[in-house]
Structures are given as structure tokens and as C-alpha cells.
Protein backbone atom coordinates (compact mmCIF):
# COMPACT_ATOMS: atom_id res chain seq x y z
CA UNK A 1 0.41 -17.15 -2.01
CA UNK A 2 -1.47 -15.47 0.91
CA UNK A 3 -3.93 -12.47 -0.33
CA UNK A 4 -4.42 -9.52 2.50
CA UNK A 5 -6.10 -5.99 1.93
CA UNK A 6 -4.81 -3.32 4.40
CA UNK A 7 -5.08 -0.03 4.71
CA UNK A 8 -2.47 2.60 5.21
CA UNK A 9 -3.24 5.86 7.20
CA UNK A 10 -0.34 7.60 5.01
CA UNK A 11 2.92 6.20 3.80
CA UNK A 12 6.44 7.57 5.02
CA UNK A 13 4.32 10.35 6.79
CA UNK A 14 2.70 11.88 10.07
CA UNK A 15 0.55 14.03 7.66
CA UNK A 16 -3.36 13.90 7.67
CA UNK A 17 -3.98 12.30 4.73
CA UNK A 18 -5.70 14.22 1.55
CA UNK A 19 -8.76 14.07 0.04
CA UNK A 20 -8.59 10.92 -2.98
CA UNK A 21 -6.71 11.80 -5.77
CA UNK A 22 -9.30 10.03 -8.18
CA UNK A 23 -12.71 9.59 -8.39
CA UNK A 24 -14.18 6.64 -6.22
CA UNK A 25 -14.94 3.72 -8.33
CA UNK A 26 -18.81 2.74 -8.46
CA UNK A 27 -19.68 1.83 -4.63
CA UNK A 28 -17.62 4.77 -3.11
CA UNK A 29 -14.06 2.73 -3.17
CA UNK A 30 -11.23 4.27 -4.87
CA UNK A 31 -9.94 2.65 -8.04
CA UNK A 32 -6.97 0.27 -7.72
CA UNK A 33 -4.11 1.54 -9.51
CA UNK A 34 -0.77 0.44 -10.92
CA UNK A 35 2.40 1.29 -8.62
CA UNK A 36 3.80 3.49 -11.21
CA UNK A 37 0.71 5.15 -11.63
CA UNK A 38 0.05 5.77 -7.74
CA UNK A 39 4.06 7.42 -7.62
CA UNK A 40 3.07 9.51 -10.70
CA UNK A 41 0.11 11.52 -8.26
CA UNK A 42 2.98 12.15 -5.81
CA UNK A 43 3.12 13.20 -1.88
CA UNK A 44 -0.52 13.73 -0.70
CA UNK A 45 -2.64 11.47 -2.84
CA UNK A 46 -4.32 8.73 -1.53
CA UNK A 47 -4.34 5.78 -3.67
CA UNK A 48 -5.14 2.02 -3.70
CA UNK A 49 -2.60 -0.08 -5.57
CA UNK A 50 -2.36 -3.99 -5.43
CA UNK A 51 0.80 -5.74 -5.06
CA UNK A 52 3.02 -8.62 -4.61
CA UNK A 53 5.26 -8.15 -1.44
CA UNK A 54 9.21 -8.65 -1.71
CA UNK A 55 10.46 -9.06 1.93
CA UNK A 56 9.10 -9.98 5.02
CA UNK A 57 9.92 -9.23 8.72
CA UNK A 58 13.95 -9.44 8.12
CA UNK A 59 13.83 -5.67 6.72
CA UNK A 60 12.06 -4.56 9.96
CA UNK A 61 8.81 -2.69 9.72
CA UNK A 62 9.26 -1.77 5.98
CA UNK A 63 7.75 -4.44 3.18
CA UNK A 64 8.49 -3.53 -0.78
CA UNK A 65 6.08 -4.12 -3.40
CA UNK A 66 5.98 -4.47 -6.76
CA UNK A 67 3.29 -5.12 -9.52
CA UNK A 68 4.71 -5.68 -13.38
CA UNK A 69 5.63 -1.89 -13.88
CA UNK A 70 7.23 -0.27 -10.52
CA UNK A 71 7.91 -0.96 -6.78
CA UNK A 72 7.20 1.35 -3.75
CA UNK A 73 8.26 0.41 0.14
CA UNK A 74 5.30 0.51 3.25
CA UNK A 75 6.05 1.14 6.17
CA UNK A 76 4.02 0.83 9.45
CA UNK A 77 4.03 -0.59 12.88
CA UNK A 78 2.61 -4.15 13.17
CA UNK A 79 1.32 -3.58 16.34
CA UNK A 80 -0.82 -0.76 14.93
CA UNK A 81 -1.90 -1.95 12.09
CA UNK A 82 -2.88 -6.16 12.33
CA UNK A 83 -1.94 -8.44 9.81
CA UNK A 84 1.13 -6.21 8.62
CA UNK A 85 3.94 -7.70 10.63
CA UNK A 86 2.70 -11.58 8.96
CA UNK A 87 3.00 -10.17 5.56
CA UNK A 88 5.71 -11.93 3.56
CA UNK A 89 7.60 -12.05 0.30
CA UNK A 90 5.03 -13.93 -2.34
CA UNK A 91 1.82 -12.26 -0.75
CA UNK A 92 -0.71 -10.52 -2.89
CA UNK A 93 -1.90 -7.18 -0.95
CA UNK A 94 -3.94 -4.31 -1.83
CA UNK A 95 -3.34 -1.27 0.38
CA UNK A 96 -4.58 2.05 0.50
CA UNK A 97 -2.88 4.73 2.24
């Protein structure tokens, strides 16, 4: 299993992304949450969730996650955003976005 952090300018959007939707842990980094948690904020929160991806490159650009309580799909453009298009099923990732 391969670990990789990435960050996500925004999920499913062209929106500026908001402001954090919880207070930064201790250091100024935003606290890692659980999928299901990160869905309950909804559209417009930045979050930071850690994951175990599903697919790899067969699905295109998108990758699904899942921790032990939900699943959400990421999408993004490999060529914009390095180390995203090697990602595949069995990887650990945290992302932000």
C-alpha cells in the first residue's frame, strides 16, 4: 500500500474555495476528518479526510474513496495536479480540497 497526501483546489467545482469549515488543528492544519463527516458540512467546506482509494486510472480522471463509514469520488486532472493520475486502488491518501 502506497501512502500520498494531495491537495484538492475544490471537488466537482470551478468555485473559489471557502474559508475552513473547522477550526485548524494545533500548527494551522485543518483536522482530518471521517468521509461521512466531511459530506455532512456539504458544498463549500473545505475539509481534509484520509482515505483508501477504490479505482485507479480505468475510471478516467475520477478515483473513489472510502474510509470504514462512507465513500466520496475526486476528481482532477493529473496533469494539474502530480501524483494524482499514479494513484491506485489499495493507496492510503489524505486530501484536502
Amino acid at each position: 500500500m502506497t501512502t500520498h497526501l494531495l491537495l484538492l483546489a475544490a471537488l466537482f467545482s470551478d468555485s473559489p474555495v471557502a474559508a475552513p469549515a473547522t477550526a485548524p488543528a494545533e500548527g494551522g492544519a485543518p483536522p482530518v476528518l471521517t468521509v461521512k463527516a466531511a459530506r455532512a458540512l456539504g458544498p463549500g467546506s473545505t475539509v481534509t479526510v484520509r482515505a483508501v482509494v477504490l479505482n485507479g486510472g480505468e475510471m478516467g480522471n475520477i478515483r473513489y474513496i472510502q474510509d470504514g463509514e462512507a465513500g466520496l469520488a475526486l476528481y482532477a486532472q493529473p496533469t494539474k495536479l502530480p501524483g494524482y493520475g499514479e494513484l491506485r486502488a489499495g493507496d492510503s491518501i489524505q486530501v484536502s480540497g
